[in-house]
PDB file of N, CA and C in Angstrom:
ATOM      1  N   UNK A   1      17.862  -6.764  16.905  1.00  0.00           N
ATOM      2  CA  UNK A   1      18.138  -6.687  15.480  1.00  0.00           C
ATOM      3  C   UNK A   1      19.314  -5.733  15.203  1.00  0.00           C
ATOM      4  N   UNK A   2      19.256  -4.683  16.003  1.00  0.00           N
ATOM      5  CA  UNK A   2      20.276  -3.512  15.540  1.00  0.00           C
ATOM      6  C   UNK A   2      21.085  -3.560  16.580  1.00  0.00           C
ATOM      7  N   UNK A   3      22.208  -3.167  15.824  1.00  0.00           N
ATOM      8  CA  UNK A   3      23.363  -3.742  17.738  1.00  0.00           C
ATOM      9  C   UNK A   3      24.507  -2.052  17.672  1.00  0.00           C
ATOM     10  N   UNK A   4      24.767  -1.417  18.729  1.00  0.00           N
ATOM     11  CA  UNK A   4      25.631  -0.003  18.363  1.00  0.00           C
ATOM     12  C   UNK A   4      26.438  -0.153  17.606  1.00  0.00           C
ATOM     13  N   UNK A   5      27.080   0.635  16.938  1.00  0.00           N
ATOM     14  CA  UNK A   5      28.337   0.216  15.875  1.00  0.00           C
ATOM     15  C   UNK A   5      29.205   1.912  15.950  1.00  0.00           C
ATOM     16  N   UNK A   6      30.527   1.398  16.073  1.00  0.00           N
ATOM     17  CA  UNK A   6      31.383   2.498  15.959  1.00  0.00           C
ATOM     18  C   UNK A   6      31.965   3.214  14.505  1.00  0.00           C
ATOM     19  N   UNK A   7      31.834   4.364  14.590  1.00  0.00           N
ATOM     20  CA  UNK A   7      32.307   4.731  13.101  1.00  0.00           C
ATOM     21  C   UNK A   7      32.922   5.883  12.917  1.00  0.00           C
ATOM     22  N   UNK A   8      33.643   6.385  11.908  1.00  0.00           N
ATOM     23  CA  UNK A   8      34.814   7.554  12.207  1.00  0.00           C
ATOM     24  C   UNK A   8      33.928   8.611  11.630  1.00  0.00           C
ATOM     25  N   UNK A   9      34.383  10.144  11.677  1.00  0.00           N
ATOM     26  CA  UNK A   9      33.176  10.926  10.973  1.00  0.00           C
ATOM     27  C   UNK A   9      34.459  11.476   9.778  1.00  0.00           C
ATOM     28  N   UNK A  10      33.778  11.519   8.820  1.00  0.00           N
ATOM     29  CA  UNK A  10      34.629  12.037   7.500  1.00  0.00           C
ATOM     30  C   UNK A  10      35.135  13.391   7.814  1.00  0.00           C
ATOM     31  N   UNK A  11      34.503  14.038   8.781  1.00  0.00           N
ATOM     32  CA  UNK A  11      35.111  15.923   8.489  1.00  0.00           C
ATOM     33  C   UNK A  11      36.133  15.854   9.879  1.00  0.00           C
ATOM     34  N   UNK A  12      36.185  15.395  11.239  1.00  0.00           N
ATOM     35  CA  UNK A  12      36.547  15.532  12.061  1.00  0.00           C
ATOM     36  C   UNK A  12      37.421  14.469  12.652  1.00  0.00           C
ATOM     37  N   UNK A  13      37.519  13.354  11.713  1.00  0.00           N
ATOM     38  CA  UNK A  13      37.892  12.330  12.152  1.00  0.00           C
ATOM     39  C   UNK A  13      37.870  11.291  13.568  1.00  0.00           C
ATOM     40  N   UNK A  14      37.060  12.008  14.266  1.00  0.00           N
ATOM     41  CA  UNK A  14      36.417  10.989  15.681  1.00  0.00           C
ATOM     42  C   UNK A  14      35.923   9.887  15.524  1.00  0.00           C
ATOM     43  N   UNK A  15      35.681   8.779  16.335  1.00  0.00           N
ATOM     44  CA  UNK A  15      34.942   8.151  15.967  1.00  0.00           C
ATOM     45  C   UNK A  15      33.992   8.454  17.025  1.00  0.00           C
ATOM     46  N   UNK A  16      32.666   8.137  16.476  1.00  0.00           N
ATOM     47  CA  UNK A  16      31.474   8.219  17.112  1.00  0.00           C
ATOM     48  C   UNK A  16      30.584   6.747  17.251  1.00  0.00           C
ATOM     49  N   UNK A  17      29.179   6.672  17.845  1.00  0.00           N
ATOM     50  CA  UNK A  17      28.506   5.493  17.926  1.00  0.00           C
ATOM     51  C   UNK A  17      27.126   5.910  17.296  1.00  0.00           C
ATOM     52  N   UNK A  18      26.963   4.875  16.375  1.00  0.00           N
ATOM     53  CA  UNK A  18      25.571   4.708  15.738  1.00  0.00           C
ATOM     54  C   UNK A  18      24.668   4.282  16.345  1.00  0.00           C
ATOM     55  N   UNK A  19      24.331   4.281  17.676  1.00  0.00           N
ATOM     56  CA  UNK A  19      23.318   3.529  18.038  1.00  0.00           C
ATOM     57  C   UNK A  19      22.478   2.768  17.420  1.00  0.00           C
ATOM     58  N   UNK A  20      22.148   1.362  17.872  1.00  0.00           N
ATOM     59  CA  UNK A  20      20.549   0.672  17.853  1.00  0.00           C
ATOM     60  C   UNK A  20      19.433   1.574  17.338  1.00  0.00           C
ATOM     61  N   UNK A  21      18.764   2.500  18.532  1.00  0.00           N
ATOM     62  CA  UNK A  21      18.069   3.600  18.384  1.00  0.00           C
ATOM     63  C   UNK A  21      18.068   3.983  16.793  1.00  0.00           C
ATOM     64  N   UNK A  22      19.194   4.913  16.999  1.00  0.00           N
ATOM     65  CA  UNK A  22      19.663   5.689  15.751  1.00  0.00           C
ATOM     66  C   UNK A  22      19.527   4.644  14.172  1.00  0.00           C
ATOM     67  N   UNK A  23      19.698   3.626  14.220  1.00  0.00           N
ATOM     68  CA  UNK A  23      19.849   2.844  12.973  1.00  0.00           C
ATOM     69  C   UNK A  23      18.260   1.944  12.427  1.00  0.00           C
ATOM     70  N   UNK A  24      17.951   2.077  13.888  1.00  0.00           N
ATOM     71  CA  UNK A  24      15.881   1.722  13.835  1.00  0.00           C
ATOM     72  C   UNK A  24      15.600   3.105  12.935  1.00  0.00           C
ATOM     73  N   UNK A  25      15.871   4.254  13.812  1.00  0.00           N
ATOM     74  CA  UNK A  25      14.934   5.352  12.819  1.00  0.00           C
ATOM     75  C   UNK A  25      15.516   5.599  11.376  1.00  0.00           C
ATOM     76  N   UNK A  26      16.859   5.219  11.402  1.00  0.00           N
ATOM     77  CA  UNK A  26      17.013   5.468   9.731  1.00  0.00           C
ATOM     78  C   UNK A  26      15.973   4.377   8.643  1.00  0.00           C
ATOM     79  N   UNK A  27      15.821   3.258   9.508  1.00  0.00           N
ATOM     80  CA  UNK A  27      15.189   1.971   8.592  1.00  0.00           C
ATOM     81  C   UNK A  27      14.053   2.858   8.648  1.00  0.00           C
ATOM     82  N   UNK A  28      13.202   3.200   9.352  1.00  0.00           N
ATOM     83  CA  UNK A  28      11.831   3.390   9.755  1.00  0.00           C
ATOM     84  C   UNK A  28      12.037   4.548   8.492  1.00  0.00           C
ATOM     85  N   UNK A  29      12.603   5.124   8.386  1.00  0.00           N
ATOM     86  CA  UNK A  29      12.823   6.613   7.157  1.00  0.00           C
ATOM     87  C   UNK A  29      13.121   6.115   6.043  1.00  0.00           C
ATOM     88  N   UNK A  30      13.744   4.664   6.101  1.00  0.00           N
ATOM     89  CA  UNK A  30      14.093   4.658   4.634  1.00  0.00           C
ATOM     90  C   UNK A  30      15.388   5.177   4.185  1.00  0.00           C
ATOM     91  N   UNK A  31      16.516   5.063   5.034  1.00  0.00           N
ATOM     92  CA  UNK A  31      17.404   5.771   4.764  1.00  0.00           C
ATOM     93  C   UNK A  31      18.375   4.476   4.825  1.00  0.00           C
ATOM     94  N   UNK A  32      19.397   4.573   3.721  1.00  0.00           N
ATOM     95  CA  UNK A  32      20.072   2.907   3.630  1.00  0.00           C
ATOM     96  C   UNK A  32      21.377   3.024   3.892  1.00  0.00           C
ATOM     97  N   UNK A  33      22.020   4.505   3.904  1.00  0.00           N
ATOM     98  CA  UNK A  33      23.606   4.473   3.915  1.00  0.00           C
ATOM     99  C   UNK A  33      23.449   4.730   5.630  1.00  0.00           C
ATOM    100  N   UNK A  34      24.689   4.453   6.414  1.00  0.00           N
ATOM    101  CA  UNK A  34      25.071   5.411   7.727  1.00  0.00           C
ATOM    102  C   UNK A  34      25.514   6.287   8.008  1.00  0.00           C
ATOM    103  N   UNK A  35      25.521   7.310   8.655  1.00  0.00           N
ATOM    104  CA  UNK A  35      25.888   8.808   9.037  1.00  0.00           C
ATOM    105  C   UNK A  35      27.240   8.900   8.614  1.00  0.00           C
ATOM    106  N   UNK A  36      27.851   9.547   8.237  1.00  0.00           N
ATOM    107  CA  UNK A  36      29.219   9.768   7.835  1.00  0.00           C
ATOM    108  C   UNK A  36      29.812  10.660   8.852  1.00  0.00           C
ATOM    109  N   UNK A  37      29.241  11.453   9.100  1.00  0.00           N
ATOM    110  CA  UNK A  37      29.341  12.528   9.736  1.00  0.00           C
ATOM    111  C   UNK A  37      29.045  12.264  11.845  1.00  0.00           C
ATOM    112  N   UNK A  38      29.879  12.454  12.467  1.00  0.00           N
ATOM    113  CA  UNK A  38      29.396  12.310  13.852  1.00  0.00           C
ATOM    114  C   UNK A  38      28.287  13.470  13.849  1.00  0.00           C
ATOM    115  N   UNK A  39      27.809  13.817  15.195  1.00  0.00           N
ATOM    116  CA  UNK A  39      26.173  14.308  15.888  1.00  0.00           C
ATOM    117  C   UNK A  39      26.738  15.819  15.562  1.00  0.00           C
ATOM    118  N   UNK A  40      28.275  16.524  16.190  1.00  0.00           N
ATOM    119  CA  UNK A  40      28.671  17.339  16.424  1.00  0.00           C
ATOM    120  C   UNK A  40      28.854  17.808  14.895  1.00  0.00           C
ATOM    121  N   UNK A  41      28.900  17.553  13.702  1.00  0.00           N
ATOM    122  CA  UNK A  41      29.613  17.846  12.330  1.00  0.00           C
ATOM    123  C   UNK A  41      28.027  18.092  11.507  1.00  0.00           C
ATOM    124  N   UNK A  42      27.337  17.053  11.940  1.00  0.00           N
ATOM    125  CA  UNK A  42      25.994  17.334  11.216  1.00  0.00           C
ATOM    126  C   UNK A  42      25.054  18.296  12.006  1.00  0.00           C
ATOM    127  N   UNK A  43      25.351  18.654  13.102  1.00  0.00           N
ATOM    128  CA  UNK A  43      24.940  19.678  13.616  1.00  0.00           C
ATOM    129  C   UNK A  43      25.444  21.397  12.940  1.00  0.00           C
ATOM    130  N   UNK A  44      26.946  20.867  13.172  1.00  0.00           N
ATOM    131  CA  UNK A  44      27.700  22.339  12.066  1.00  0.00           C
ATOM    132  C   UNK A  44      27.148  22.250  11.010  1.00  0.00           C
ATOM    133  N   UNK A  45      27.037  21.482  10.044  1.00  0.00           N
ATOM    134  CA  UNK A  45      26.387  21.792   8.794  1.00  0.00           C
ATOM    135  C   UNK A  45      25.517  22.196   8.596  1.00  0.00           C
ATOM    136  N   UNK A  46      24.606  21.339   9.285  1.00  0.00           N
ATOM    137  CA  UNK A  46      22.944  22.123   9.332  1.00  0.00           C
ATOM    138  C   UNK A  46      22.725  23.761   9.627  1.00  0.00           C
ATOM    139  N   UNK A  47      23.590  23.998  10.378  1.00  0.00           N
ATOM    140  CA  UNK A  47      23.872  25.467  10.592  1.00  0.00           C
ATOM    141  C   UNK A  47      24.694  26.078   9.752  1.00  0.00           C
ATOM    142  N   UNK A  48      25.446  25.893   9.360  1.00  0.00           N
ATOM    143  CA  UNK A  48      26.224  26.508   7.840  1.00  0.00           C
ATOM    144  C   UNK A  48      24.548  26.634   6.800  1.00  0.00           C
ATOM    145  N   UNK A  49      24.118  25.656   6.514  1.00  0.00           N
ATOM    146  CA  UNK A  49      23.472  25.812   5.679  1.00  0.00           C
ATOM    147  C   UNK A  49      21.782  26.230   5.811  1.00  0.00           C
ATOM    148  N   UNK A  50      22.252  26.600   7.233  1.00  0.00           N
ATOM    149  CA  UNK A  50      20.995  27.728   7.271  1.00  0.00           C
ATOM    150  C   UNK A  50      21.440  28.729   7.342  1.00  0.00           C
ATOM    151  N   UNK A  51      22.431  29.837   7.386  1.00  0.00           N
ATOM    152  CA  UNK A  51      22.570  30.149   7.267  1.00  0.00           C
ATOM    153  C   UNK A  51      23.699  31.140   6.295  1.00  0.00           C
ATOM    154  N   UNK A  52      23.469  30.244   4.997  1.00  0.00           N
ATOM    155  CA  UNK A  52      23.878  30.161   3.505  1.00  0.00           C
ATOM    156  C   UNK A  52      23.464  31.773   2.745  1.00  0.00           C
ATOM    157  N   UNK A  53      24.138  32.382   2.133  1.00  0.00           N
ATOM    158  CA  UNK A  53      23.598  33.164   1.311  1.00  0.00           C
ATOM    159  C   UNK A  53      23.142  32.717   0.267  1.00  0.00           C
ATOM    160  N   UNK A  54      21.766  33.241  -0.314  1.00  0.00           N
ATOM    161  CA  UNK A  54      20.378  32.726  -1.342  1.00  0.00           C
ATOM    162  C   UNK A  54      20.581  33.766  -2.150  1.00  0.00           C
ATOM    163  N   UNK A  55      20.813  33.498  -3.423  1.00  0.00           N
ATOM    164  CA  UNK A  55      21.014  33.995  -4.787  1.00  0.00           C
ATOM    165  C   UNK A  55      19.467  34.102  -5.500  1.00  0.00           C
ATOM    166  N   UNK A  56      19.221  35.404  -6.090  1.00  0.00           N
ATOM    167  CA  UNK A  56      17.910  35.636  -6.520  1.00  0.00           C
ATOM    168  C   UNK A  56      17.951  34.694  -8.392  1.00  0.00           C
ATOM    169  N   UNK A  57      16.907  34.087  -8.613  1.00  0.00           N
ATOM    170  CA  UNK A  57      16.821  33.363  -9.890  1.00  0.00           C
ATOM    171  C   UNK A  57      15.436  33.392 -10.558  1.00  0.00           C
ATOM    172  N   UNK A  58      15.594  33.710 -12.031  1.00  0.00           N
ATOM    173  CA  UNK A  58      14.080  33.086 -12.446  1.00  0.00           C
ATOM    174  C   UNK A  58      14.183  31.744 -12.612  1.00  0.00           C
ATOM    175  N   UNK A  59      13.509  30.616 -12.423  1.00  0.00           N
ATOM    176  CA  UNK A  59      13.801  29.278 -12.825  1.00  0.00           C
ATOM    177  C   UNK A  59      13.740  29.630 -14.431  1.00  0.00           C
ATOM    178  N   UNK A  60      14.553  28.405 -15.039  1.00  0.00           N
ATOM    179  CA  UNK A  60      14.722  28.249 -16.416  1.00  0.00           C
ATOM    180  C   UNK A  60      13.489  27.331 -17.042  1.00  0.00           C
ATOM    181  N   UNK A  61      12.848  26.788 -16.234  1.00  0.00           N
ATOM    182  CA  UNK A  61      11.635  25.718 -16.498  1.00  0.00           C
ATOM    183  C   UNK A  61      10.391  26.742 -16.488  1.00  0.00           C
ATOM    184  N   UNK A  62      10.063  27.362 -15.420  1.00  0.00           N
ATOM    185  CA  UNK A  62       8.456  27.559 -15.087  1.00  0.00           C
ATOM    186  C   UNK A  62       8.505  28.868 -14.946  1.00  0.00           C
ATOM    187  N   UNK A  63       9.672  29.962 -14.647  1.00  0.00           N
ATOM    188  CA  UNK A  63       9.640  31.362 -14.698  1.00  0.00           C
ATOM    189  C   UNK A  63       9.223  31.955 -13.827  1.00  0.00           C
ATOM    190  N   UNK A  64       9.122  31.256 -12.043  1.00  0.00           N
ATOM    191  CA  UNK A  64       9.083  31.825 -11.137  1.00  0.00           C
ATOM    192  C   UNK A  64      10.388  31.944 -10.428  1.00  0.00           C
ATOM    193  N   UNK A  65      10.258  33.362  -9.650  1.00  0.00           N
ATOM    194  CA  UNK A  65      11.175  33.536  -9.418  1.00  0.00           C
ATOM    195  C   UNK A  65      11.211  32.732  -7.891  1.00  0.00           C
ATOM    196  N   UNK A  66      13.045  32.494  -7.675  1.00  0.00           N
ATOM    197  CA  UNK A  66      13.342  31.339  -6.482  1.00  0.00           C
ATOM    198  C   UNK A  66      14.594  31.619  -5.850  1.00  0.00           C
ATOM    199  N   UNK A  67      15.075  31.262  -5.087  1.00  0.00           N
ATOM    200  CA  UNK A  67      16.797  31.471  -4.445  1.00  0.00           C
ATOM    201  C   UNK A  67      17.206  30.019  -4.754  1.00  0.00           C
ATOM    202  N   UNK A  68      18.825  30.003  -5.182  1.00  0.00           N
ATOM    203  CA  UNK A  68      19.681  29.006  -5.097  1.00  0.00           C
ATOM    204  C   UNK A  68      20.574  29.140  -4.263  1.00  0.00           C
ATOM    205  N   UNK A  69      21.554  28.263  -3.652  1.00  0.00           N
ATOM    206  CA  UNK A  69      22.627  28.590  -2.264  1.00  0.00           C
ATOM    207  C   UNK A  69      24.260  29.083  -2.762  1.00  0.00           C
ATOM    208  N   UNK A  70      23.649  29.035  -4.538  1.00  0.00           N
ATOM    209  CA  UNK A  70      25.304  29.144  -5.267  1.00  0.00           C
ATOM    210  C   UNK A  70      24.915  30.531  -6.174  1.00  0.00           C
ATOM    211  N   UNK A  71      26.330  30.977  -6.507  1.00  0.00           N
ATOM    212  CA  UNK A  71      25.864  32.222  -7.874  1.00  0.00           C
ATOM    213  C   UNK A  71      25.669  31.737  -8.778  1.00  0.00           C
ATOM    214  N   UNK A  72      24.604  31.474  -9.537  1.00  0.00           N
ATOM    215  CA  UNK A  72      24.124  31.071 -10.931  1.00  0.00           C
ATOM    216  C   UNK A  72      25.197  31.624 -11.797  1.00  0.00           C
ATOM    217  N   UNK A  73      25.064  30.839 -12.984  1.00  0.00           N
ATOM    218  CA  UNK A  73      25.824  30.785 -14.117  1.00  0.00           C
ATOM    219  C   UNK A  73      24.825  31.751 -15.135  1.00  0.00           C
ATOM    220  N   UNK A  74      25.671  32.637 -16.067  1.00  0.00           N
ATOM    221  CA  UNK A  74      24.706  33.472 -17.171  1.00  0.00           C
ATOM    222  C   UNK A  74      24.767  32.362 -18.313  1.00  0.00           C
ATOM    223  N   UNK A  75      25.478  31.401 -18.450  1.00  0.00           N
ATOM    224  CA  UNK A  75      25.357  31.070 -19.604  1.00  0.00           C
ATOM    225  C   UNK A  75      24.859  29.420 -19.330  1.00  0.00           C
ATOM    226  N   UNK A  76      24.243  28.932 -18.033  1.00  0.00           N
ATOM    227  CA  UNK A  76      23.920  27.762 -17.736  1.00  0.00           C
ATOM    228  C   UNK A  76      22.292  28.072 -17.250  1.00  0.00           C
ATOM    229  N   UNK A  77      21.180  27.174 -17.574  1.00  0.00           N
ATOM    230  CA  UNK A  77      19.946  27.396 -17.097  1.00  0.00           C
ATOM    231  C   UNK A  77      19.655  27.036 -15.278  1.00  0.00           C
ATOM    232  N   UNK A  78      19.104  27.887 -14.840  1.00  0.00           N
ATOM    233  CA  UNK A  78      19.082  27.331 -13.486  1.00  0.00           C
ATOM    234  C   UNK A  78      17.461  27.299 -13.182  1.00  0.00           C
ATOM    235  N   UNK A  79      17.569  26.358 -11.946  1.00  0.00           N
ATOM    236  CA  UNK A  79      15.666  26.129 -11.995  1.00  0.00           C
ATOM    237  C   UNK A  79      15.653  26.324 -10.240  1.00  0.00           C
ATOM    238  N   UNK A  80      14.123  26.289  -9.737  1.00  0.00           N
ATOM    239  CA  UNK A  80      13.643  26.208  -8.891  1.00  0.00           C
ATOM    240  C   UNK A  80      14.331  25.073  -8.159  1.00  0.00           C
ATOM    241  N   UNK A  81      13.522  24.458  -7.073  1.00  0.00           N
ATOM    242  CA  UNK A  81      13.649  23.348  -6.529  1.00  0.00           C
ATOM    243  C   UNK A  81      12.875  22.345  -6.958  1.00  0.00           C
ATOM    244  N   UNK A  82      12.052  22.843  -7.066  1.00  0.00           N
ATOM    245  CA  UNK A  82      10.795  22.221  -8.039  1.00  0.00           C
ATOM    246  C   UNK A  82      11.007  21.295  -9.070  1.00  0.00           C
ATOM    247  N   UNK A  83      11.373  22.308  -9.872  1.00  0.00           N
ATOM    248  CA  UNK A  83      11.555  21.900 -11.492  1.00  0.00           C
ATOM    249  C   UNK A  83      12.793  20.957 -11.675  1.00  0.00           C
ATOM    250  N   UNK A  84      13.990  21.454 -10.427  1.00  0.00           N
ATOM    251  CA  UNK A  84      14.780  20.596 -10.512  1.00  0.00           C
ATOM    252  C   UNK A  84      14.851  19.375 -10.236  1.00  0.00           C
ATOM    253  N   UNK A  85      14.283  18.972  -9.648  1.00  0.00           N
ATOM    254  CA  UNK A  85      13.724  17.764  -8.655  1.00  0.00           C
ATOM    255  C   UNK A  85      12.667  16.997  -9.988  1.00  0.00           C
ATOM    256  N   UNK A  86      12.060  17.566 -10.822  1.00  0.00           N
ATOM    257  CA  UNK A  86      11.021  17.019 -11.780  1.00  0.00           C
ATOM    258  C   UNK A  86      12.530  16.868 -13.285  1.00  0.00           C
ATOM    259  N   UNK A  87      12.583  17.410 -13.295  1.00  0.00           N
ATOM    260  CA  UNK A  87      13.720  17.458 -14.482  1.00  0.00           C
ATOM    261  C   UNK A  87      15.009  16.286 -14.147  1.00  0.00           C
ATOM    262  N   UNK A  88      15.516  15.948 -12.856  1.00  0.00           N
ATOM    263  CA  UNK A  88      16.388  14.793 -12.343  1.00  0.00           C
ATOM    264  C   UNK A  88      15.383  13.580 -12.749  1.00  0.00           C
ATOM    265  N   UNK A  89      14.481  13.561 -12.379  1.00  0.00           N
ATOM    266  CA  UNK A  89      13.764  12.756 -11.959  1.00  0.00           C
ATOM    267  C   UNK A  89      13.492  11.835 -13.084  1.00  0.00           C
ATOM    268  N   UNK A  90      13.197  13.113 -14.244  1.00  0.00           N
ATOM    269  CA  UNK A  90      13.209  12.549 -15.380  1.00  0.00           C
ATOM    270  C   UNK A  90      14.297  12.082 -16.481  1.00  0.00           C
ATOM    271  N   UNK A  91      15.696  12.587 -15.701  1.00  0.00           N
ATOM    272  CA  UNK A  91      16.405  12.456 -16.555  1.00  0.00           C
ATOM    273  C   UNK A  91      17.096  13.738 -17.882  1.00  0.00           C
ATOM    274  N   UNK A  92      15.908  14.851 -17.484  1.00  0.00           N
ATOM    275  CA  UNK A  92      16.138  15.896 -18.677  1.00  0.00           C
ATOM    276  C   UNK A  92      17.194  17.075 -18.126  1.00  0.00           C
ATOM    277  N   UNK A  93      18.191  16.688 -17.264  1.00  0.00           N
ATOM    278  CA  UNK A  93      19.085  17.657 -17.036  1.00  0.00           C
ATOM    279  C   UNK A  93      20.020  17.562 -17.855  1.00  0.00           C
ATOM    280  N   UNK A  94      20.950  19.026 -18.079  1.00  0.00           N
ATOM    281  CA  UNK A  94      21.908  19.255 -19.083  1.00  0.00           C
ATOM    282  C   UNK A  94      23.015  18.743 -17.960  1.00  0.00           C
ATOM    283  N   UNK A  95      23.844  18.206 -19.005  1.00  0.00           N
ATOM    284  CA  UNK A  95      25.624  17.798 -18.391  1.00  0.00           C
ATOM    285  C   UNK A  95      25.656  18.982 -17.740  1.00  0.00           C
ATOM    286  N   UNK A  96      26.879  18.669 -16.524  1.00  0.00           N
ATOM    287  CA  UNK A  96      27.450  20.081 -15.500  1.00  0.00           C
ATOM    288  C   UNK A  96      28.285  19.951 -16.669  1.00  0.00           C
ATOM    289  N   UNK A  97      28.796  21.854 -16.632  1.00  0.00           N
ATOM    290  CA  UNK A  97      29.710  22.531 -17.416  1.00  0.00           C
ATOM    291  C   UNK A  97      31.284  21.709 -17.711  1.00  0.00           C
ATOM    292  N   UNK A  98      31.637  20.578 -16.232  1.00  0.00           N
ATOM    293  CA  UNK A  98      32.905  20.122 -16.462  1.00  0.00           C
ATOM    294  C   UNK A  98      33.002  18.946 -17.134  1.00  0.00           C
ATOM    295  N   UNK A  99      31.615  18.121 -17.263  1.00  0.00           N
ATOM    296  CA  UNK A  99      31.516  16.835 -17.611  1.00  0.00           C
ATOM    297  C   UNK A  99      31.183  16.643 -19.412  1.00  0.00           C
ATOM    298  N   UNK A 100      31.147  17.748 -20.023  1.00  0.00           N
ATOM    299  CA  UNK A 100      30.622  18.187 -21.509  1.00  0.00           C
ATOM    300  C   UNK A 100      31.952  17.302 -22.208  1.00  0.00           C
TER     301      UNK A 100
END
């Protein structure tokens, strides 16, 4: 069903191979786009973003306090992960500041 397929990676420009393998477990996950990124780039990222500096926040929804990976805005509401994820979901997010 799944046959290898070659593809360039957006940050490094290589091309890499999607494996068979690799394109079974995205179906099996539910995942519909293909890697953009080769093995070596999504590996860097994942590590960039563990090791991200976490900004202290009260959420603007529920009033616990949470970390975000950016410096919050004083004059924009910021939320949990939580709330944000329930608030997309629903549709009740405010325009970003550039799109007003």
């Amino acid at each position: 069903m799944f046959k290898d397929i070659v593809l360039r990676c957006i940050d490094c420009g290589r091309e890499f191979v999607f494996t068979a393998g690799e394109q079974a477990f995205y179906a099996d996950k539910g995942l519909l786009n293909e890697p953009r990124r080769c093995p070596e780039c999504r590996s860097r990222r994942r590590q960039e973003r563990e090791q991200a500096i976490e900004y202290p926040i009260i959420c603007a929804a529920c009033g616990r306090e949470a970390t975000v990976p950016f410096v919050p805005s004083e004059d924009r509401p910021v939320y949990c992960e939580e709330c944000y994820r329930r608030l997309k979901a629903e549709g009740k997010l405010p325009e970003p500041a550039g799109r007003r």
